[in-house]
C-alpha atoms as a PDB file:
ATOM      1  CA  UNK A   1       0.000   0.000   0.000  1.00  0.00           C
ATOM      2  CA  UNK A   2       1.191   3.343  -1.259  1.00  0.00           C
ATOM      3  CA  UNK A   3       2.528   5.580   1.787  1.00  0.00           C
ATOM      4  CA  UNK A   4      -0.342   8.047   2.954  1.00  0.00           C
ATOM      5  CA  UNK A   5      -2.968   5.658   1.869  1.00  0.00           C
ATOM      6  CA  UNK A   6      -5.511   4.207   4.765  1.00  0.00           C
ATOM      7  CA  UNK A   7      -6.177   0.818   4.267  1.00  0.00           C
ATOM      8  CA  UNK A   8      -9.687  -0.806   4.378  1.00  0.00           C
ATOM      9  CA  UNK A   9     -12.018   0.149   6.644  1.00  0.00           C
ATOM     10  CA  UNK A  10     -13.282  -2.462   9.230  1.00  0.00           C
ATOM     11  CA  UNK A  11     -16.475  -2.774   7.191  1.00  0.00           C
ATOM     12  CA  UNK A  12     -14.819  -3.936   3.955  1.00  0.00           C
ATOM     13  CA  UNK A  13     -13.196  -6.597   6.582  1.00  0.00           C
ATOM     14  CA  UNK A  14     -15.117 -10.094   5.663  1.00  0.00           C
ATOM     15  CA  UNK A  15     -16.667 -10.930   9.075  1.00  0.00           C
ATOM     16  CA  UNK A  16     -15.222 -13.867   9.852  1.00  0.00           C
ATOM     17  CA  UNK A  17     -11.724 -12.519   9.399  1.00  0.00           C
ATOM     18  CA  UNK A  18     -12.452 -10.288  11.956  1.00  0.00           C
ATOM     19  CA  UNK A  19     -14.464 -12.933  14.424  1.00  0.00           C
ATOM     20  CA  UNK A  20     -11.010 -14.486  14.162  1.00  0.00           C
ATOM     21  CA  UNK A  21      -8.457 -11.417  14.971  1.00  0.00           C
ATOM     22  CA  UNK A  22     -11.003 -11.276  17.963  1.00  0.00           C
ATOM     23  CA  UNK A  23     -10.365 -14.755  19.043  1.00  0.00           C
ATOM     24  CA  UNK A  24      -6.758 -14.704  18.485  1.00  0.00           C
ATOM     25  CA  UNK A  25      -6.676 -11.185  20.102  1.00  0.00           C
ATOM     26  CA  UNK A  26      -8.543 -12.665  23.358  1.00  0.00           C
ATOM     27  CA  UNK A  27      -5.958 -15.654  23.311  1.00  0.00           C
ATOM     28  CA  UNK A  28      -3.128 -13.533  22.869  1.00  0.00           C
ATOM     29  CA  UNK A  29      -4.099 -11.263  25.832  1.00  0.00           C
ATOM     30  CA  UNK A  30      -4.699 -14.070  28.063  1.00  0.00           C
ATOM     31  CA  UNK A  31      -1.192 -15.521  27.343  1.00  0.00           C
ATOM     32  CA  UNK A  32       0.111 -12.292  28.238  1.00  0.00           C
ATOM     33  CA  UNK A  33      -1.810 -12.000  31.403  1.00  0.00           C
ATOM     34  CA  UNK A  34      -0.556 -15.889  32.354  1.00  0.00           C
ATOM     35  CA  UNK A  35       2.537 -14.489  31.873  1.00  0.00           C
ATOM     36  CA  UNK A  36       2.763 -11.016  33.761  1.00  0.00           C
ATOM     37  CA  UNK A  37       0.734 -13.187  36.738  1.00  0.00           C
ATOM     38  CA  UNK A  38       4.016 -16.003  36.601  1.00  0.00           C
ATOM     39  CA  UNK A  39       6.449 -13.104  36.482  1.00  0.00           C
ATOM     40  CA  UNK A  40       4.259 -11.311  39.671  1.00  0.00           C
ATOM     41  CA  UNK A  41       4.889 -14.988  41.230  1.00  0.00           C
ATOM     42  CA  UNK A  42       8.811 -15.033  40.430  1.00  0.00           C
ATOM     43  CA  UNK A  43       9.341 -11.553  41.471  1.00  0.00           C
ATOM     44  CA  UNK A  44       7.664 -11.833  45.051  1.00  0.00           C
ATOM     45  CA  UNK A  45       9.828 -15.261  45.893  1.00  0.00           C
ATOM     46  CA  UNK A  46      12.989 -13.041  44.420  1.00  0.00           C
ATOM     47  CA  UNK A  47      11.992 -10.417  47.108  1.00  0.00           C
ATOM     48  CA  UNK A  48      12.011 -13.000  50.025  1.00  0.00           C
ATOM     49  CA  UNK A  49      14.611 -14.626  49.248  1.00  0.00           C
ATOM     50  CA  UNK A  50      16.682 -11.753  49.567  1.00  0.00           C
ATOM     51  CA  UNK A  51      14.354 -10.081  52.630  1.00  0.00           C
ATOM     52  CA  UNK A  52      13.462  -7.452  50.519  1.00  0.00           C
ATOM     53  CA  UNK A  53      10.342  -7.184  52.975  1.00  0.00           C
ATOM     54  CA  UNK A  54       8.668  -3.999  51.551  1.00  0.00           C
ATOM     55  CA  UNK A  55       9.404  -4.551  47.788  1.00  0.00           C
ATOM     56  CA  UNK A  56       7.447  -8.068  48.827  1.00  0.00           C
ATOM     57  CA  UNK A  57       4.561  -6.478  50.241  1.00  0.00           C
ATOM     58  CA  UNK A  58       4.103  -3.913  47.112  1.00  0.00           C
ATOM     59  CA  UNK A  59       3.402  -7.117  44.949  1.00  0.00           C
ATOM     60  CA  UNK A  60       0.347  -7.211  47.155  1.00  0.00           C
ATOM     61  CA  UNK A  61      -3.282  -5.507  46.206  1.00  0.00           C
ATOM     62  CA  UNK A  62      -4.378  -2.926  48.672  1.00  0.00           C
ATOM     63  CA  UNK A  63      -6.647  -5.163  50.001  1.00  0.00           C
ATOM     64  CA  UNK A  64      -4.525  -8.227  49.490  1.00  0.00           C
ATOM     65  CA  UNK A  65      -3.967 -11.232  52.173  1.00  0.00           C
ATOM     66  CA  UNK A  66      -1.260 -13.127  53.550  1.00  0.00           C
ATOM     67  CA  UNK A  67      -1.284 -16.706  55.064  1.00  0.00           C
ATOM     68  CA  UNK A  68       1.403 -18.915  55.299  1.00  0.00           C
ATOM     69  CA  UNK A  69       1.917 -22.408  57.078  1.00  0.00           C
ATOM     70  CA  UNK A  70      -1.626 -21.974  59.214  1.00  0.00           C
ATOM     71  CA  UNK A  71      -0.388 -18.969  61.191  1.00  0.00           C
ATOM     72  CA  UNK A  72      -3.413 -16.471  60.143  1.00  0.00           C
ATOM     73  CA  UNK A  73      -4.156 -14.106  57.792  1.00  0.00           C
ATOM     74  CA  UNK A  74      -2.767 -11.007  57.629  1.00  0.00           C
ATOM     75  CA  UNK A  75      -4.847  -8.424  55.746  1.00  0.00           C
ATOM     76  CA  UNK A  76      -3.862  -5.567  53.610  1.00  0.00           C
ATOM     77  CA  UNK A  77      -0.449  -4.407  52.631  1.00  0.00           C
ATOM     78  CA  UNK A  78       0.965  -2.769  55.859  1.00  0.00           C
ATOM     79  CA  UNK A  79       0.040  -6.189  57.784  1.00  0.00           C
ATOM     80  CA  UNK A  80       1.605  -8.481  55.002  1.00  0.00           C
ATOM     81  CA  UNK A  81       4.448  -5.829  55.467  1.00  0.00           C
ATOM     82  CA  UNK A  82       4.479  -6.059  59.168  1.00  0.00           C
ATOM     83  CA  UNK A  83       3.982 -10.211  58.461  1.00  0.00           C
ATOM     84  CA  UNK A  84       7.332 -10.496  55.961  1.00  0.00           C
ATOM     85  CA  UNK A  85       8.803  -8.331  58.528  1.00  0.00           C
ATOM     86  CA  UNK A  86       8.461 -10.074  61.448  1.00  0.00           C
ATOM     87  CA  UNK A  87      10.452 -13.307  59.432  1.00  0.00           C
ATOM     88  CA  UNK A  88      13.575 -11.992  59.404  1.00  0.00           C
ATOM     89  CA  UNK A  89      13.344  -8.360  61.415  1.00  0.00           C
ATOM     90  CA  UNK A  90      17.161  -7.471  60.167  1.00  0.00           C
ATOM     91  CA  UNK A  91      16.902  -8.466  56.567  1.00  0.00           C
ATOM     92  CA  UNK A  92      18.777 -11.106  54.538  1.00  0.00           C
ATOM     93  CA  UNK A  93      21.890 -10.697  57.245  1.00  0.00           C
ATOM     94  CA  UNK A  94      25.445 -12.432  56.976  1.00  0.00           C
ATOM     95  CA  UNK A  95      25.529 -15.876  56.546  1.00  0.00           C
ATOM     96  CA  UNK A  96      21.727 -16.390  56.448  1.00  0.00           C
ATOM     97  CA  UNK A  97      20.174 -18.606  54.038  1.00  0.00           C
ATOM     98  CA  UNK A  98      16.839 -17.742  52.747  1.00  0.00           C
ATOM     99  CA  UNK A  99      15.949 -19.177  49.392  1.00  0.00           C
ATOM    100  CA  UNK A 100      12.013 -20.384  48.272  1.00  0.00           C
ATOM    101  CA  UNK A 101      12.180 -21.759  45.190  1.00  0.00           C
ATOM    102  CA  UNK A 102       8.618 -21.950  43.444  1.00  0.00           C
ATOM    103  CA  UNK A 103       8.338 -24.441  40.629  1.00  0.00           C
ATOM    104  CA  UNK A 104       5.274 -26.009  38.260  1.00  0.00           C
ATOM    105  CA  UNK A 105       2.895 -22.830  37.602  1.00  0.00           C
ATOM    106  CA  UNK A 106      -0.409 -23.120  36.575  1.00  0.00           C
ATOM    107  CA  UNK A 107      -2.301 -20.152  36.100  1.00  0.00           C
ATOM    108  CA  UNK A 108      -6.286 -19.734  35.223  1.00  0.00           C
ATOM    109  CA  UNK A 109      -7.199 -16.070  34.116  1.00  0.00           C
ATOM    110  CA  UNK A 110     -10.836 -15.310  34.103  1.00  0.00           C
ATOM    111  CA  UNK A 111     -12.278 -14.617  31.002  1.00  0.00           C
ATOM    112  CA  UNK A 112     -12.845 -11.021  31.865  1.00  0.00           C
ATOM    113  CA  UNK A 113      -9.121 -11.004  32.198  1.00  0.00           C
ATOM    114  CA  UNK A 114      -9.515  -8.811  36.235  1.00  0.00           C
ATOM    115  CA  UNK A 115      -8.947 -11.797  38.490  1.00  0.00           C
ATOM    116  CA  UNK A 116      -7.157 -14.856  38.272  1.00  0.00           C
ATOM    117  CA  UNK A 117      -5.990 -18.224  39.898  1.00  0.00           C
ATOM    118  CA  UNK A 118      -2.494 -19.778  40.554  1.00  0.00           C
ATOM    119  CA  UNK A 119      -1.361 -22.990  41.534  1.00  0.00           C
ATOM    120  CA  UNK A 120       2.888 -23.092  42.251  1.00  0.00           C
ATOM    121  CA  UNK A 121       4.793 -25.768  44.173  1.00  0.00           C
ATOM    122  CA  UNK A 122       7.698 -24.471  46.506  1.00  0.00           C
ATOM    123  CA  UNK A 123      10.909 -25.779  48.112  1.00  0.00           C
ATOM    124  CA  UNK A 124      12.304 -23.667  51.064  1.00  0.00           C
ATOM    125  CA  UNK A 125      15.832 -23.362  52.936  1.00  0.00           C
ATOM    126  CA  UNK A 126      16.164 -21.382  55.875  1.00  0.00           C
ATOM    127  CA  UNK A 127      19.379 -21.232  57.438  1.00  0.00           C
ATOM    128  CA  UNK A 128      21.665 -19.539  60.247  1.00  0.00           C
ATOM    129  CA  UNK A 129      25.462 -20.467  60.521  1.00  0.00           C
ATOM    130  CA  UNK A 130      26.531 -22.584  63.783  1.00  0.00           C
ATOM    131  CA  UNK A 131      22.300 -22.351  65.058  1.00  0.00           C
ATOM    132  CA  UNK A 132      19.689 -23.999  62.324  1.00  0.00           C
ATOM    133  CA  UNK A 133      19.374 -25.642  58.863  1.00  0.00           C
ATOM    134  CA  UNK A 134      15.927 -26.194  57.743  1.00  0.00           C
ATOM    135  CA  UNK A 135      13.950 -27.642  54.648  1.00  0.00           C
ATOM    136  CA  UNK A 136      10.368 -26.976  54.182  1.00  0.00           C
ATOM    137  CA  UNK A 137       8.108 -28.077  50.834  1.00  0.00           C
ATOM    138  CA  UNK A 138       4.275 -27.142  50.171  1.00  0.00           C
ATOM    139  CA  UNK A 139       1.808 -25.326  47.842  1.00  0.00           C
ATOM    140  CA  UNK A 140       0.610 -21.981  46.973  1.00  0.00           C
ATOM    141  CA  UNK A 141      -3.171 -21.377  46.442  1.00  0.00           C
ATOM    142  CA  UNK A 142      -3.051 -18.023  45.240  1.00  0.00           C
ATOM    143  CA  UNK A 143      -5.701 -15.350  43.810  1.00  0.00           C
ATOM    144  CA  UNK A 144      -4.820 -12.612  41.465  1.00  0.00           C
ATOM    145  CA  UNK A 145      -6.528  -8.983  40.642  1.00  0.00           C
ATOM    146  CA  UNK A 146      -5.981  -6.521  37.840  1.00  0.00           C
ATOM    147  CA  UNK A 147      -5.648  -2.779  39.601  1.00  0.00           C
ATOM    148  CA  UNK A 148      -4.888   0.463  37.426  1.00  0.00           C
ATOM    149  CA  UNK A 149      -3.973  -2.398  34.963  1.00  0.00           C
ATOM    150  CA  UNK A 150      -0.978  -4.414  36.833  1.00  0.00           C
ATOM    151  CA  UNK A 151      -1.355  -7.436  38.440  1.00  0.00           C
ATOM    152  CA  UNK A 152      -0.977  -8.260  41.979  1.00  0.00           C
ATOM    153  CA  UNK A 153      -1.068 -10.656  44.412  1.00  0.00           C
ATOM    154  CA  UNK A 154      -4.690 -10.789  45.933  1.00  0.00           C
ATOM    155  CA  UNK A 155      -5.097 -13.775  48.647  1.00  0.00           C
ATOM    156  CA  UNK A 156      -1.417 -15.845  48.582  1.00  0.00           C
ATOM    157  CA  UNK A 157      -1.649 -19.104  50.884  1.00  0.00           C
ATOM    158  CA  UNK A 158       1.324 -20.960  51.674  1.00  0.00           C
ATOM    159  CA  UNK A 159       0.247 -24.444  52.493  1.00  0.00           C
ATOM    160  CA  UNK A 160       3.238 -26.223  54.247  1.00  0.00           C
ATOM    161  CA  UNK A 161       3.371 -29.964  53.440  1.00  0.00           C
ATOM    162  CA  UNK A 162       6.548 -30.396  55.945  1.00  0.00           C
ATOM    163  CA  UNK A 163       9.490 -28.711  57.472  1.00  0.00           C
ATOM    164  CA  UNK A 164      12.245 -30.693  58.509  1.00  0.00           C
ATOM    165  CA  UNK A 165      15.857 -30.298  60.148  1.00  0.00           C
ATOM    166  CA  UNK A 166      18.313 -30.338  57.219  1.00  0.00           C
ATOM    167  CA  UNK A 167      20.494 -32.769  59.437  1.00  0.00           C
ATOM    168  CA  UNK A 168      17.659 -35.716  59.428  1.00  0.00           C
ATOM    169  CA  UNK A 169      15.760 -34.885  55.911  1.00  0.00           C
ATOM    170  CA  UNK A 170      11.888 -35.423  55.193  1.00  0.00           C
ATOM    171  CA  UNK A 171      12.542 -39.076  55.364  1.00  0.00           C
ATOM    172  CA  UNK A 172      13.261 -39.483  59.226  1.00  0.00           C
ATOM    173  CA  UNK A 173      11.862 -35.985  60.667  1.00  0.00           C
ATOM    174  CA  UNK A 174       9.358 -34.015  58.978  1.00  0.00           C
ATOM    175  CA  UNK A 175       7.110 -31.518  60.750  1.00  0.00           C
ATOM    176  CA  UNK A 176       3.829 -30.515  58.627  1.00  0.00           C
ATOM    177  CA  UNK A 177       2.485 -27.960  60.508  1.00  0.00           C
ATOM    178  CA  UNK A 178       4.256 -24.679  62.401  1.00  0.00           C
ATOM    179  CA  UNK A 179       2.165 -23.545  65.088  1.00  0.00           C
ATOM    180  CA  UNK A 180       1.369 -19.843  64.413  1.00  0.00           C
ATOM    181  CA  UNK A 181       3.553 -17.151  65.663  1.00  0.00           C
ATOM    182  CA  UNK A 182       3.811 -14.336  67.902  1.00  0.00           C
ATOM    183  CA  UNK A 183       2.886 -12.255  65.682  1.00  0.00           C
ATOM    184  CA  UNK A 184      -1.192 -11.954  66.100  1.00  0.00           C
ATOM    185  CA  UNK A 185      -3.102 -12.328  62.422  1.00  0.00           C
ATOM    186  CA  UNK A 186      -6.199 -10.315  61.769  1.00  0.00           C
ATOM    187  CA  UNK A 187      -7.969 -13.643  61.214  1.00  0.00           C
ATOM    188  CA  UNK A 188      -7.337 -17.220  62.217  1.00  0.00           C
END
């Protein structure tokens, strides 16, 4: 087409080309949104695994929850804050180990493309020189909401399956369940 010259209009457009642009379109957009939602995912366990506490909690939605291994939920960003906080009050110090892998995504957006569902598997190592080595395993159940256009974290649940000493492994010594902490959630 010459330079300067509009092309057809959408009218001259045979109507089943355009029913399919509008199919691939919708497909297209939800691959993208599966996509920012897995990267949301990746960048909040990059954040904890370095105790970037704050950077952590700005993944959240305003209204966004927190609940990890049965110790409550903590509601809204300055208690998910206060939450991540309370892990490791000095940040990723010294010698500390704090890495939470998340593998095996699977990610559901509503077809409206506002809200959506995750499913991730994680591996955890906490550990403190010459004191404690720990492993832990479980599953996030997350929820995901569009706001001003960006996803974020809505509801993220951290379902422990076990937490063992590194010393003995899941095979001899495997805890399932931390009791909560002293920390008080805004909901059980």
């Amino acid at each position: 087409m010459p330079a300067g010259q509009a092309g057809p209009g959408i009218e001259e457009i045979p109507g089943g080309v355009r029913d399919a642009f509008a199919r691939i379109s919708r497909k297209v957009t939800r691959l993208e949104d599966e996509n920012a939602i897995e990267n949301l995912q990746r960048a909040y366990g990059f954040y904890v695994d370095k105790a970037l506490w704050k950077e952590a909690a700005d993944l959240f939605a305003s209204n966004g929850t927190l609940e990890l291994g049965g110790r409550g939920v903590f509601a809204g960003k300055p208690r998910v804050l206060e939450y991540l906080t309370w892990l490791a009050p000095g940040g990723l110090t010294k010698g500390k180990l704090f890495n939470h892998i998340q593998l095996q995504p699977i990610v559901h957006v509503d077809p409206g493309g506002h809200s959506a569902r995750g499913r991730w598997r994680f591996l955890v190592e906490y550990g403190d020189p010459q004191k404690s080595a720990t492993w832990g395993g479980g599953t996030y159940e997350n929820e995901y909401v569009k706001e001003g256009g960006i996803w974020k974290i809505k509801t993220l649940h951290g379902f422990f399956r076990f937490y063992t000493p590194y010393k003995d492994g899941w095979g001899k010594s495997a805890d399932p369940h931390r009791p909560p902490g002293k920390l008080p959630p805004d909901r059980p």
